[in-house]
Every structure is written in structure tokens, then in C-alpha cells.
Protein backbone atom coordinates (compact mmCIF):
# COMPACT_ATOMS: atom_id res chain seq x y z
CA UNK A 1 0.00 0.00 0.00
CA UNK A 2 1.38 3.44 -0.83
CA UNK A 3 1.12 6.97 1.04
CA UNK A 4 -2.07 7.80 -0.69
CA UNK A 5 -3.50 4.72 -0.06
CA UNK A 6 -2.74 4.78 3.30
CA UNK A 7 -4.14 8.23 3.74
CA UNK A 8 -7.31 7.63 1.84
CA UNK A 9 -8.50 4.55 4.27
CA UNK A 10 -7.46 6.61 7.12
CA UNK A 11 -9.42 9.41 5.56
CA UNK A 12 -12.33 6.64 5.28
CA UNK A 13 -11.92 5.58 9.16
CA UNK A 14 -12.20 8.90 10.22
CA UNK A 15 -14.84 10.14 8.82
CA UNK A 16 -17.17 6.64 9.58
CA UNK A 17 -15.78 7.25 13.25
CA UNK A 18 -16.87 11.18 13.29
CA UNK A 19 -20.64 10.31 11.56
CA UNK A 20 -20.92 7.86 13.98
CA UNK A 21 -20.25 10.41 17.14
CA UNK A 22 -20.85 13.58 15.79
CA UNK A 23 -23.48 12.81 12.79
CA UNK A 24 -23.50 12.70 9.08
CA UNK A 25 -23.49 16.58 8.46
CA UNK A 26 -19.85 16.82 10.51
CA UNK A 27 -18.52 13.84 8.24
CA UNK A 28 -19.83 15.53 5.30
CA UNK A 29 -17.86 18.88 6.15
CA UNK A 30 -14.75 17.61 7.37
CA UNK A 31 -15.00 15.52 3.83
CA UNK A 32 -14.93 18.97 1.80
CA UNK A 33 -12.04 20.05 4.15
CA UNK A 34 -10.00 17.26 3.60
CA UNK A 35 -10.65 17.45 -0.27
CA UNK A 36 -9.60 21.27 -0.73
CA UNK A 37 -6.48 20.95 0.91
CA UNK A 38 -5.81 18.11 -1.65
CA UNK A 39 -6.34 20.09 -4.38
CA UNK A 40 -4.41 23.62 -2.95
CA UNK A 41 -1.68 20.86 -2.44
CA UNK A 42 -1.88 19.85 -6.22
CA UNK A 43 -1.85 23.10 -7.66
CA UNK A 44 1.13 24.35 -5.69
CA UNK A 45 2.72 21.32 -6.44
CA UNK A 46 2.45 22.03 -10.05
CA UNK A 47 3.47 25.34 -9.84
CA UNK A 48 6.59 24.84 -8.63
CA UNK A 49 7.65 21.44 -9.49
CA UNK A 50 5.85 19.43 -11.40
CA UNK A 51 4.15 16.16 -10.78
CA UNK A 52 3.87 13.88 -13.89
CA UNK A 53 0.18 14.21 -13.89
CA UNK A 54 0.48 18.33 -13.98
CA UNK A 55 3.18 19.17 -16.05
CA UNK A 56 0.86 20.40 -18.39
CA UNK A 57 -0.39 23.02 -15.91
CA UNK A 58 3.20 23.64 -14.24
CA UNK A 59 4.78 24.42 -17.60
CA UNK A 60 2.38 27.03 -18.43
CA UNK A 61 2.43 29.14 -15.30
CA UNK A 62 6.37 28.75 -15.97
CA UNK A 63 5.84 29.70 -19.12
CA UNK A 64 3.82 33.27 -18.04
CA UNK A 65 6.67 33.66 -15.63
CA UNK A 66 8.85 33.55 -18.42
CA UNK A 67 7.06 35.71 -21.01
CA UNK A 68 6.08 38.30 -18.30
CA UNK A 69 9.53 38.78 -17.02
CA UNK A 70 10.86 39.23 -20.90
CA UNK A 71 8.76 41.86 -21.62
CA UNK A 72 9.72 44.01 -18.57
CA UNK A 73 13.28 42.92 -19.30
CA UNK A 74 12.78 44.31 -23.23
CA UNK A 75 10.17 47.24 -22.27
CA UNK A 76 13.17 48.77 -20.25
CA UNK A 77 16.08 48.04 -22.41
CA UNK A 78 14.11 49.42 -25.53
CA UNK A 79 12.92 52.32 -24.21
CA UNK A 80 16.29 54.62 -25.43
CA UNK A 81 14.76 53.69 -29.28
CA UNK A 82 11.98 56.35 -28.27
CA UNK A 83 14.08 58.94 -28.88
CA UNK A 84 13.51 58.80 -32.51
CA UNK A 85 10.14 58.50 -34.72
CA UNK A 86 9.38 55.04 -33.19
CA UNK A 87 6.18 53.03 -34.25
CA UNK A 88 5.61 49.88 -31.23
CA UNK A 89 2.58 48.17 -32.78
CA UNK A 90 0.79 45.07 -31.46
CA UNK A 91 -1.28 44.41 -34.07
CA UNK A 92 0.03 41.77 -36.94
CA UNK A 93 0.81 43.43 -40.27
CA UNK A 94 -2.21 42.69 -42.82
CA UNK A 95 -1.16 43.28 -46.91
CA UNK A 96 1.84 44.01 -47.16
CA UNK A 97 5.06 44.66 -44.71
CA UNK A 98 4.60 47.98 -44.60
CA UNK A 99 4.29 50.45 -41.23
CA UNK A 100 3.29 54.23 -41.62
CA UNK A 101 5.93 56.11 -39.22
CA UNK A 102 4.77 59.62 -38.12
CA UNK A 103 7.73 61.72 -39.42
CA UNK A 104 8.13 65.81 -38.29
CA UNK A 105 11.14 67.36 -40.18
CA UNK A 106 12.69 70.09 -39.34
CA UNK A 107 11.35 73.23 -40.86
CA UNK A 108 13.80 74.73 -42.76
CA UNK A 109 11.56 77.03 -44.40
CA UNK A 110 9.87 80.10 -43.89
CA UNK A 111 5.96 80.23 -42.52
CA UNK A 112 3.81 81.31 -46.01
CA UNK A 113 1.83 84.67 -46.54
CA UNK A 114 -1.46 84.13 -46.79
CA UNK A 115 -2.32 84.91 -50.43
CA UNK A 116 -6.23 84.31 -50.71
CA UNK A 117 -5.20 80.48 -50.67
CA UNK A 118 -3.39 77.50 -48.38
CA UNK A 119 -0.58 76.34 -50.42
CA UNK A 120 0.02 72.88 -49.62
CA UNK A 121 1.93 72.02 -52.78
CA UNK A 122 5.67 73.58 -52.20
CA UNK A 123 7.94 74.58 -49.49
CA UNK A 124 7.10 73.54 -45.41
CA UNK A 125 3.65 73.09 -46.80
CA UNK A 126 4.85 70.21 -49.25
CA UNK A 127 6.28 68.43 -45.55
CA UNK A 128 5.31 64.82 -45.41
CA UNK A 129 3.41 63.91 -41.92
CA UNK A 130 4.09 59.98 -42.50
CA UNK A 131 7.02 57.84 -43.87
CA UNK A 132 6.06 54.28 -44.68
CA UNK A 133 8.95 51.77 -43.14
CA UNK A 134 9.40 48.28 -44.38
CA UNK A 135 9.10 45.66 -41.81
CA UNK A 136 12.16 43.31 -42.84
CA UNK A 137 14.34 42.69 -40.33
CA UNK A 138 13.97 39.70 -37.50
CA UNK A 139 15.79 39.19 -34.17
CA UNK A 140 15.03 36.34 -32.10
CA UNK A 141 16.33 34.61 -28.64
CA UNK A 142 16.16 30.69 -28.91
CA UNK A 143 13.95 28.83 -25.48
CA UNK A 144 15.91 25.53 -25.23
CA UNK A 145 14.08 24.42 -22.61
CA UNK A 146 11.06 21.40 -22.81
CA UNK A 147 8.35 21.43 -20.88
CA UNK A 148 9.06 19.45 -18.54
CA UNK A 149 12.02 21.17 -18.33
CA UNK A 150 10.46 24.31 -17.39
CA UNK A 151 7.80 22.88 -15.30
CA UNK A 152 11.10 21.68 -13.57
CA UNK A 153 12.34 25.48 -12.81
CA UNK A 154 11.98 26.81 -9.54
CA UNK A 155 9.91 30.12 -10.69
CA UNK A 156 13.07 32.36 -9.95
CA UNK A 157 15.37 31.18 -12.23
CA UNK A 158 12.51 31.18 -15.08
CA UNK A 159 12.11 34.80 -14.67
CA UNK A 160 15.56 35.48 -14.37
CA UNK A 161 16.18 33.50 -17.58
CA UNK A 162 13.35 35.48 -19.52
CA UNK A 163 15.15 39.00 -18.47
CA UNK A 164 17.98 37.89 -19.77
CA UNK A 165 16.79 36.76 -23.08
CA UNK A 166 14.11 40.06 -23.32
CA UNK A 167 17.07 42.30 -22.86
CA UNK A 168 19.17 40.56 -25.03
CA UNK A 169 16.59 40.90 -27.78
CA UNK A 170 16.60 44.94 -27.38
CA UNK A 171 20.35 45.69 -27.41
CA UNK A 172 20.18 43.32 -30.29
CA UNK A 173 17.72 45.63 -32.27
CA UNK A 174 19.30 49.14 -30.71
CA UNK A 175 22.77 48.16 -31.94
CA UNK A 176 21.25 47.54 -35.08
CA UNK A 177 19.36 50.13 -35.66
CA UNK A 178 22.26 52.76 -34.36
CA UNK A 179 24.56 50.94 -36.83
CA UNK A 180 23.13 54.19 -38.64
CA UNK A 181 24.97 56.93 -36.91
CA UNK A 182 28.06 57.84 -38.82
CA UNK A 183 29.66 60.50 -39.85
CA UNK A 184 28.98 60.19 -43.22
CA UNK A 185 24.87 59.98 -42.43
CA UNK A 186 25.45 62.69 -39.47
CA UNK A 187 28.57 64.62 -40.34
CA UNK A 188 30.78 65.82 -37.31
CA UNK A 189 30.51 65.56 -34.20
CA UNK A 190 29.29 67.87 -31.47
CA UNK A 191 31.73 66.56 -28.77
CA UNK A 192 34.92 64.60 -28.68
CA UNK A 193 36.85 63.77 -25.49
CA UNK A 194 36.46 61.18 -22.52
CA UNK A 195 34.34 59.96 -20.56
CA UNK A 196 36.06 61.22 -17.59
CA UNK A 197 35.67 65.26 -18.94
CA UNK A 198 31.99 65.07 -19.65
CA UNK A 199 30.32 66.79 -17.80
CA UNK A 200 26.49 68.43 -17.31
CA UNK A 201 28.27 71.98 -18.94
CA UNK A 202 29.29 69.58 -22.01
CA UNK A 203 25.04 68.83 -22.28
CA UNK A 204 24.61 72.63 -21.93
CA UNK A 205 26.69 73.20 -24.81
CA UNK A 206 25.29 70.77 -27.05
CA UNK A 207 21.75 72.06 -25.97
CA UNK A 208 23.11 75.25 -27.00
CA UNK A 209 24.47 73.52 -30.30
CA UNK A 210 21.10 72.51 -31.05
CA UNK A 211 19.36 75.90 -30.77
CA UNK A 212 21.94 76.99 -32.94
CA UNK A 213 21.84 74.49 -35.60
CA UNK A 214 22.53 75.18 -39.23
CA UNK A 215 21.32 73.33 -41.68
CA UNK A 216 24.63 72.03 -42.92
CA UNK A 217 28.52 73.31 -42.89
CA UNK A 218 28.18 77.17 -43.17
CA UNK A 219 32.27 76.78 -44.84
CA UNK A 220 33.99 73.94 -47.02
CA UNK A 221 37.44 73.50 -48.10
CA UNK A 222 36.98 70.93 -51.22
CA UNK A 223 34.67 73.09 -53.11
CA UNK A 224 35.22 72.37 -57.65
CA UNK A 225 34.06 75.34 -60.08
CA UNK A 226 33.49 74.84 -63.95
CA UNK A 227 34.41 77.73 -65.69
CA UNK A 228 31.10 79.40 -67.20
CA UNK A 229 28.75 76.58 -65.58
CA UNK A 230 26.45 77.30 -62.91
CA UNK A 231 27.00 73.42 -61.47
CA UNK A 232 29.04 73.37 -58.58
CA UNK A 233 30.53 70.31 -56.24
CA UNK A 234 31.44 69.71 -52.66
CA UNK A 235 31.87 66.04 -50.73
CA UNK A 236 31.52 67.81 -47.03
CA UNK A 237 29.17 70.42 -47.86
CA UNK A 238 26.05 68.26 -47.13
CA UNK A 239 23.99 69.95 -49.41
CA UNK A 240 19.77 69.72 -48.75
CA UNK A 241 16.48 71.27 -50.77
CA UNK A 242 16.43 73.79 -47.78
CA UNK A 243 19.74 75.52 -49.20
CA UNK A 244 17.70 76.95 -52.45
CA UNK A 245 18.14 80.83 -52.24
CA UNK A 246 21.24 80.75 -49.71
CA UNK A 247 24.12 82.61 -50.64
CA UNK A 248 27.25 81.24 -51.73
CA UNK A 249 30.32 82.81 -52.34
CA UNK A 250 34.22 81.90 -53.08
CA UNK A 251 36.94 82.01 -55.83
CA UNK A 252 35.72 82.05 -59.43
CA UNK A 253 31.79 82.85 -58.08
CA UNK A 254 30.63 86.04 -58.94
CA UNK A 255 29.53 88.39 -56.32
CA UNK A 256 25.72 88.12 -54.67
CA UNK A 257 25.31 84.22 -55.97
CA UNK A 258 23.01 81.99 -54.31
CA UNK A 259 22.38 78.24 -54.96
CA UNK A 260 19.20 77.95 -57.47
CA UNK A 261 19.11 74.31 -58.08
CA UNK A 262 19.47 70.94 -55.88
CA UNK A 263 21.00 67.82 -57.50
CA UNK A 264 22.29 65.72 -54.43
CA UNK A 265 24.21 65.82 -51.36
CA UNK A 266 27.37 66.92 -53.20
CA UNK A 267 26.19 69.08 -55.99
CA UNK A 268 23.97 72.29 -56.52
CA UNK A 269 23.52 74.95 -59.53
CA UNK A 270 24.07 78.20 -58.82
CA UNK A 271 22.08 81.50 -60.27
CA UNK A 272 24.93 82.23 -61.84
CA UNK A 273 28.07 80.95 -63.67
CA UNK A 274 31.73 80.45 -62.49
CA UNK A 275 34.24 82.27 -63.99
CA UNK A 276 36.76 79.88 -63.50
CA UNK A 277 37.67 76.27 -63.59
CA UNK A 278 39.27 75.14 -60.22
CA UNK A 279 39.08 72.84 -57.06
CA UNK A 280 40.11 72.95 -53.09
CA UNK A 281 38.17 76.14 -53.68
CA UNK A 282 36.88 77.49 -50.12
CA UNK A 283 32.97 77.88 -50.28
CA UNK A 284 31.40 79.86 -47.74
CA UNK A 285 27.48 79.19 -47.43
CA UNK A 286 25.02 81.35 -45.93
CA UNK A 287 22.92 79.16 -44.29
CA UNK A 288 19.66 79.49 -42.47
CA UNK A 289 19.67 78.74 -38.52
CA UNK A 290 17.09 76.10 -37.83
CA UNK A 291 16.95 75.26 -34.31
CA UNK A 292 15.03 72.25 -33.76
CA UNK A 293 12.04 72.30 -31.48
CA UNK A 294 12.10 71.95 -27.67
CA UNK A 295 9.74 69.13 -27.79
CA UNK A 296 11.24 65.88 -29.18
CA UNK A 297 14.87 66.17 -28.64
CA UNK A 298 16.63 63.05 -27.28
CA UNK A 299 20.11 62.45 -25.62
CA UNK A 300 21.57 58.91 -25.77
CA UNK A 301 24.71 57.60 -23.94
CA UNK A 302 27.18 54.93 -23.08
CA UNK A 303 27.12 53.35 -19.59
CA UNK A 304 30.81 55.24 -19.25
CA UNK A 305 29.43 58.62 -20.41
CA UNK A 306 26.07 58.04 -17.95
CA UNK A 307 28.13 57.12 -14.95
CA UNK A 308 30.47 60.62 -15.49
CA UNK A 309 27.22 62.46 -15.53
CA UNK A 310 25.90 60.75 -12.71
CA UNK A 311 28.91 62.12 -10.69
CA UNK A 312 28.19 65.53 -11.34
CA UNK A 313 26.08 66.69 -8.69
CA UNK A 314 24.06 69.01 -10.64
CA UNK A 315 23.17 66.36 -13.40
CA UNK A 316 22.40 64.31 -10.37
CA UNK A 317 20.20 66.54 -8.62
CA UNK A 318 18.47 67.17 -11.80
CA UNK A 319 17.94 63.77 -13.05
CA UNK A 320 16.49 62.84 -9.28
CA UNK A 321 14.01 65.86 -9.69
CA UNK A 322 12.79 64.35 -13.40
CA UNK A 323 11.77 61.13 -11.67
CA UNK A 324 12.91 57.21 -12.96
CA UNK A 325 10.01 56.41 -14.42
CA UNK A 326 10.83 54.16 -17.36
CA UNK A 327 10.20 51.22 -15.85
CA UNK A 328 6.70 51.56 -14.87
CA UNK A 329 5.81 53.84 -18.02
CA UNK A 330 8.16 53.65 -20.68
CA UNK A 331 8.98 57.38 -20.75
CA UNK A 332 12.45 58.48 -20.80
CA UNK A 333 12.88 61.47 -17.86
CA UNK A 334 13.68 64.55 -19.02
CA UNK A 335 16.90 66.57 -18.32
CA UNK A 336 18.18 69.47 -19.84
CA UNK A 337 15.76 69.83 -22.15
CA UNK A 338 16.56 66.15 -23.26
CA UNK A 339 14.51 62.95 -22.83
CA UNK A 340 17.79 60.95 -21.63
CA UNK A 341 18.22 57.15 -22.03
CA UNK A 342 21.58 55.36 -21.38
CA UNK A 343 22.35 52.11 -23.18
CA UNK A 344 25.64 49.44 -23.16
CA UNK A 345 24.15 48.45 -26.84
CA UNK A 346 25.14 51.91 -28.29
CA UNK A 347 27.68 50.44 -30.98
CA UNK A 348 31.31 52.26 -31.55
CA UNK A 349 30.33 51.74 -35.54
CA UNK A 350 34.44 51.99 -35.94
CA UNK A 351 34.35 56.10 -35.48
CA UNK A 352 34.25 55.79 -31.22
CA UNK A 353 30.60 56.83 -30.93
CA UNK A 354 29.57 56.67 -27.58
CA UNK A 355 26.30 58.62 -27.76
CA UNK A 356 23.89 61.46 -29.30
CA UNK A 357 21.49 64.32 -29.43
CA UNK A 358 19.25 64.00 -31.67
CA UNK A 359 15.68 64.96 -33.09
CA UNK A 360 12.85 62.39 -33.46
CA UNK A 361 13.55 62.98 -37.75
CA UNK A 362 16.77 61.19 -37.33
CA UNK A 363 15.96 57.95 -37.42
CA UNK A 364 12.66 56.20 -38.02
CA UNK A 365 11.74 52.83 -36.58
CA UNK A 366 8.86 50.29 -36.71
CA UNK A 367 8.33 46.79 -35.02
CA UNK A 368 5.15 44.83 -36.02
CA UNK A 369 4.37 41.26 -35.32
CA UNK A 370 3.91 39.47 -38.69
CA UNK A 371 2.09 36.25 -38.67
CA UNK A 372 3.80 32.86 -38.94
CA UNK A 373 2.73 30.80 -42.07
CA UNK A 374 0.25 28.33 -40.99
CA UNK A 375 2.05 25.06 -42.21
CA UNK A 376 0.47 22.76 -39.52
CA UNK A 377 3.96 23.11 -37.32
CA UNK A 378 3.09 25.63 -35.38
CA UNK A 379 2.00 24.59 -32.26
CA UNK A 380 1.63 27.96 -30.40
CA UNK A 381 1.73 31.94 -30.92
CA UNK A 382 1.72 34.43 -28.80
CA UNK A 383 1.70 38.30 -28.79
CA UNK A 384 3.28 39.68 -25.24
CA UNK A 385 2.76 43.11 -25.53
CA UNK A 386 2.04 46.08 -23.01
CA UNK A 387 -1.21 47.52 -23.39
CA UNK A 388 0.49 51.68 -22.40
CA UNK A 389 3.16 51.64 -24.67
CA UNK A 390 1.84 49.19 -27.75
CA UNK A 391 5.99 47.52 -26.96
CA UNK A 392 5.58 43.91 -27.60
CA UNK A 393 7.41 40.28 -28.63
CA UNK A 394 5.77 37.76 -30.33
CA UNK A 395 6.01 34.28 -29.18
CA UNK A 396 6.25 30.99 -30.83
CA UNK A 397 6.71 27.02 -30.53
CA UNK A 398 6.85 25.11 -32.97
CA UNK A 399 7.53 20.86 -33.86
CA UNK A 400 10.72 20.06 -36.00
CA UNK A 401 10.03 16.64 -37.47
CA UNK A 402 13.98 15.99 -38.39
CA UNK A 403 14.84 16.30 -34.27
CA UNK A 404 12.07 14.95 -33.04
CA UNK A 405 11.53 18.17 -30.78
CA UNK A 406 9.83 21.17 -29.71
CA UNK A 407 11.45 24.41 -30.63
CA UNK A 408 10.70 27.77 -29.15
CA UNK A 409 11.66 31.49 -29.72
CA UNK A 410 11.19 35.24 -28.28
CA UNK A 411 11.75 37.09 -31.40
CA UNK A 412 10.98 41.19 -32.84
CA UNK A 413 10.39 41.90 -36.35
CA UNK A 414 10.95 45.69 -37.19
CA UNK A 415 12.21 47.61 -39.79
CA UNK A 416 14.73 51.27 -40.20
CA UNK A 417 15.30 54.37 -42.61
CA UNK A 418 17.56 56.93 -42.51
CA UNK A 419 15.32 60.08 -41.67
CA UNK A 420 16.74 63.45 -41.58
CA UNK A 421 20.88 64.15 -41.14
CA UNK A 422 20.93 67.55 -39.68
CA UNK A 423 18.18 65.57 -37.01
CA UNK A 424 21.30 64.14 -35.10
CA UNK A 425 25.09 65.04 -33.52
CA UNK A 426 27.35 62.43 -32.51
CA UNK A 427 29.14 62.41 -29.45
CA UNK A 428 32.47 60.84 -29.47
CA UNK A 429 35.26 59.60 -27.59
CA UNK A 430 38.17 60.60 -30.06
């Protein structure tokens, strides 16, 4: 005879013993008694380690543990991304791959004159609201575990192991995603030097740096003229639409020139021609000031460059008053004028970056689950997302016939663009 045996004909004495003293209505209750403990017994037993007969149920709540714990993990880690036009949807694409990214330039033009009409068709009237971003991209965190495995897990190490793999997943798609800021998509940078020198006066001059910004290099060194041709060159003049009408001036350009035309990056027509043929030739530009707005303006560094702030007792003090909150709400605190994020993923991209400012037009990002093909595999999918932000991982297990086993992933599909380049200034270490 086994333990539950055992128990159940003691169970049986008792209770013939108490209906027999105390009546059939005392039995009866002390029955139900007897029976719920059972089952609170059973359930806890699951949860925490498994019994054959409820590994089904044990593996599940482990499961939850697991999921929940990954998306706190990944709601904090991804939270620096929202310093740029970021689209977190929870909703599976339908059609084609496509996400609509709200995207607010910088307006580099002049407000209109009413003129009896709303001109919608040129200038900061011809501004596009929305930038379509192809979801194409896929990062994923492998589950290893079966099961039974899981069910195994005391519930600690389960949620330990899903904030691990959440986190993972979000430097994975940050460093990605910042493998975009270079100098050649962001031009120079707005401070060089160490960790150990930055300071909460270095974010006061690049705050001041961004209420002064230009909308490209207001001098160049490499400029080329054609004699008698209005087309001129530069590599490091970062030309943009928004330089029509600025003045231009240098060897072999005639006096009161402006720039009439834009080709590309590197080349504009001028309103008049060169009168010589020459190159290295020193352009100076008279370009507009376009600060960018107070609202949406993002600052973005290392752990090294966070913890040198974080001595300064001013940034301190002020970083205290603007309240944690990520965690709970996925909003970066505000300092300085910046919403501030730190992040280990930020990648050097071989040029020492170690952070940013930057406006919400600098980069543009979309996740969106997209729907597994229904080949009779799958055996479950799942969208974790959080209902205040719209953040979320999908979920999925799946059979593989050729093992002979269960496979699982965490994974993010999203998709980047290169939005606007005078949007963003590099900070670097050298």
C-alpha cells in the first residue's frame, strides 16, 4: 500500500468514526475540508515542481513567468529607441510589410503669406506627416528548454532566464538600428573627449548647439568650379532642398550668388556661372539657422558617459528631480531639455561613438508582429505586448520533425530608414 493509499483509508476511518459520534453533516464537512487541501496541495505542487500528472499546468504558469519577465526585461532596455520617430505596434501586419511612421522634419523654411489660398503644394507646406517603413528585419532569442524542463524550474530562475533573453533581444535591435549613426549619415561631431571630462556643462553646450543648428557646414574647403557653368561640387558640404536661395560665395563665383538648383548631397547649380575652372576652392554658405524644437529632442549615452554624468552633482540633482520612471511607463525622464536614455548596446560603428542628441527625424523605426505561415507546425503563438506603450514580442513554438523536438523562440520583427541628417550630432570619444 502506498502513502495515498494509506491516507485515503485513514481518511475513510475517520470520517465513519466522526458520523458515527458527531453525525453525518460533521462527516460531510470535514469531507470537503480534507478534499480542498488536496487540491491547494496539487496546484502548488504544479506550480513549482511538477508532478507527472500536472506538467501540463506547471509548464504554463512557468511559461507566463517567463514571457512576463521578458517583456519588462525588453520594455526597459528598448525604451532609449523612443528617442527617434518610433512606431511599437501590437497588431500583426495585414497586406503588405509595410508600417506608416509619423515623421516631423525640421522646418527649414519660412511660414507662407497668406495669399487668398493654403498652399500645400511647395515649401514647409509640401512636408510629409508619414514615412512608410518596411518591416524586414527579424531578431530572435532561442527557449531551449522542454516542458518538462520548465515545469522543472523553480519560478526564480525562469524569470531570471526570460530578463535575460528580453534584454538581449533589445540591445540586439538598438545596436542595429544605431549601426546608422556615422559621420557620413550625421557629419561631425558635437563633442569629442572622454568619458572622464563630460560633464552636465558639455550637455549645456550641445543644448546650445542645437538651438543653434545650421542646416549644414556654413564653410567647405573641397569646393570644384566649372568655368562658365552654374554646377558646382562639394563632398563635405552636405547639401539639402532647404539651401535653395542661400548665398554662396568663393573664388571664381561672382559676387551676390546663391544656390538655385538641388541635384544631391554633393552638388547644386548656382544662379549664376563660375568664372573659372578650379578645385580645393573654399565655399562659404550662408545658411539658415534652424533650431530644432524643444519638444522631441533626445540624448543617448554609453554606460561610461552616464556614470560621469551621474557624478556631477548638478546632473544628479536634476535627473532625481525628473523622476525614474521608465520602468513603470516607458517614458524616458527629461533633463536638460533632453529625454535621456543610457544604453551598453550603443555600438562604436568603428568612429568611437559613444552617444547622441538627436531629433525624433533622425531615425525612423517600426516593429510589427507578422504572422507565422500556418504550415500545420506551429503549435503555439503568442503576442506579449504592453497595453500603455503598444511595446511587444511575439512568441512561438513550434515541432521540428527531423529532431524529433519542440522548438521555441522570443523574437521582434521591425524595420529602419535613414530620416533626416541635420536631425542628429554624434558624441564621441576621439
Amino acid at each position: 500500500m502506498n502513502h495515498k493509499q494509506l491516507f485515503a483509508a485513514l481518511s475513510a476511518l475517520l470520517l465513519v468514526s466522526i458520523a458515527t459520534t458527531h453525525g453525518f453533516a460533521a462527516a460531510l464537512t470535514l469531507g470537503f475540508l480534507v478534499l480542498a487541501t488536496l487540491s491547494t496541495a496539487s496546484l502548488r505542487r504544479g506550480e513549482l515542481n511538477a508532478a507527472p500528472n500536472t506538467n501540463d499546468i506547471a509548464s504554463e504558469l512557468q511559461l507566463s513567468a517567463f514571457l512576463g519577465a521578458a517583456l519588462m526585461s525588453y520594455k526597459r532596455a528598448i525604451a532609449p529607441l523612443m528617442v527617434f520617430s518610433t512606431v511599437f505596434r501590437n497588431v500583426q501586419l495585414q497586406g503588405d510589410d509595410k508600417v506608416r511612421v509619423p515623421y516631423i522634419p525640421l522646418q527649414g523654411i519660412a511660414s507662407k503669406s497668406f495669399n487668398g489660398t493654403y498652399d500645400f503644394a511647395t515649401g514647409a507646406g509640401s512636408k510629409t506627416d508619414f514615412r512608410e517603413i518596411t518591416v524586414s528585419e527579424r531578431a530572435y532569442q532561442p527557449l531551449k528548454a522542454t516542458s518538462a524542463e520548465l515545469a522543472r524550474q523553480p519560478r526564480l530562475n525562469v524569470e531570471q532566464m526570460g530578463m535575460m533573453k528580453g534584454e538581449k533581444l533589445a540591445y540586439d535591435l538598438i545596436q542595429d538600428v544605431l549601426g546608422l549613426v556615422t559621420a557620413a549619415n550625421f557629419g561631425p561631431a558635437v563633442f569629442t573627449g572622454a568619458a572622464s571630462g563630460f560633464d552636465s556643462d558639455d550637455i549645456v553646450d550641445i543644448r546650445t548647439a542645437c538651438g543653434n543648428n545650421k542646416t549644414g557646414p556654413t564653410s567647405v574647403t573641397d569646393g570644384a568650379t566649372t568655368d562658365t557653368s552654374a554646377t558646382v561640387t562639394s563632398a563635405t558640404a552636405r547639401f539639402t532642398p532647404s539651401d535653395i536661395g542661400t548665398t554662396i560665395s568663393g573664388n571664381g563665383i561672382p559676387a551676390n550668388t546663391t544656390i538655385a538648383g538641388y541635384t544631391n548631397a554633393t552638388t547644386v547649380t548656382l544662379s549664376a556661372n563660375a568664372t573659372a575652372t578650379a578645385t580645393g576652392v573654399t565655399f562659404t554658405l550662408g545658411r539658415a539657422t534652424v533650431p530644432w524644437p524643444e519638444t522631441g529632442r533626445g540624448l543617448l549615452v554609453n554606460p561610461d558617459y552616464d556614470g560621469a554624468l551621474l557624478k556631477d552633482a548638478n546632473f544628479r540633482r536634476d535627473l532625481t528631480v525628473a523622476g525614474q520612471t521608465t520602468v513603470n511607463t516607458g517614458v524616458l525622464p527629461r533633463v536638460y531639455g533632453f529625454d535621456y536614455g543610457t544604453s551598453p548596446a550603443i555600438p562604436s560603428n568603428g568612429q568611437n561613438l559613444v552617444g547622441m542628441a538627436c531629433f525624433k527625424s533622425a531615425i525612423l523605426v517600426a516593429t510589427s508582429p507578422v504572422a507565422p505561415a500556418d504550415n500545420g507546425k506551429i503549435v503555439d503563438y503568442r503576442i506579449i505586448d504592453d497595453p500603455d506603450t503598444g511595446i511587444a514580442f511575439e512568441y512561438r513554438m513550434w515541432f521540428d520533425p527531423d529532431t524529433d523536438t519542440m522548438k521555441r523562440v522570443i523574437e521582434v520583427n521591425y524595420g529602419k530608414a535613414l530620416g533626416e541628417k541635420l536631425a542628429l550630432k554624434r558624441i564621441v570619444s576621439a
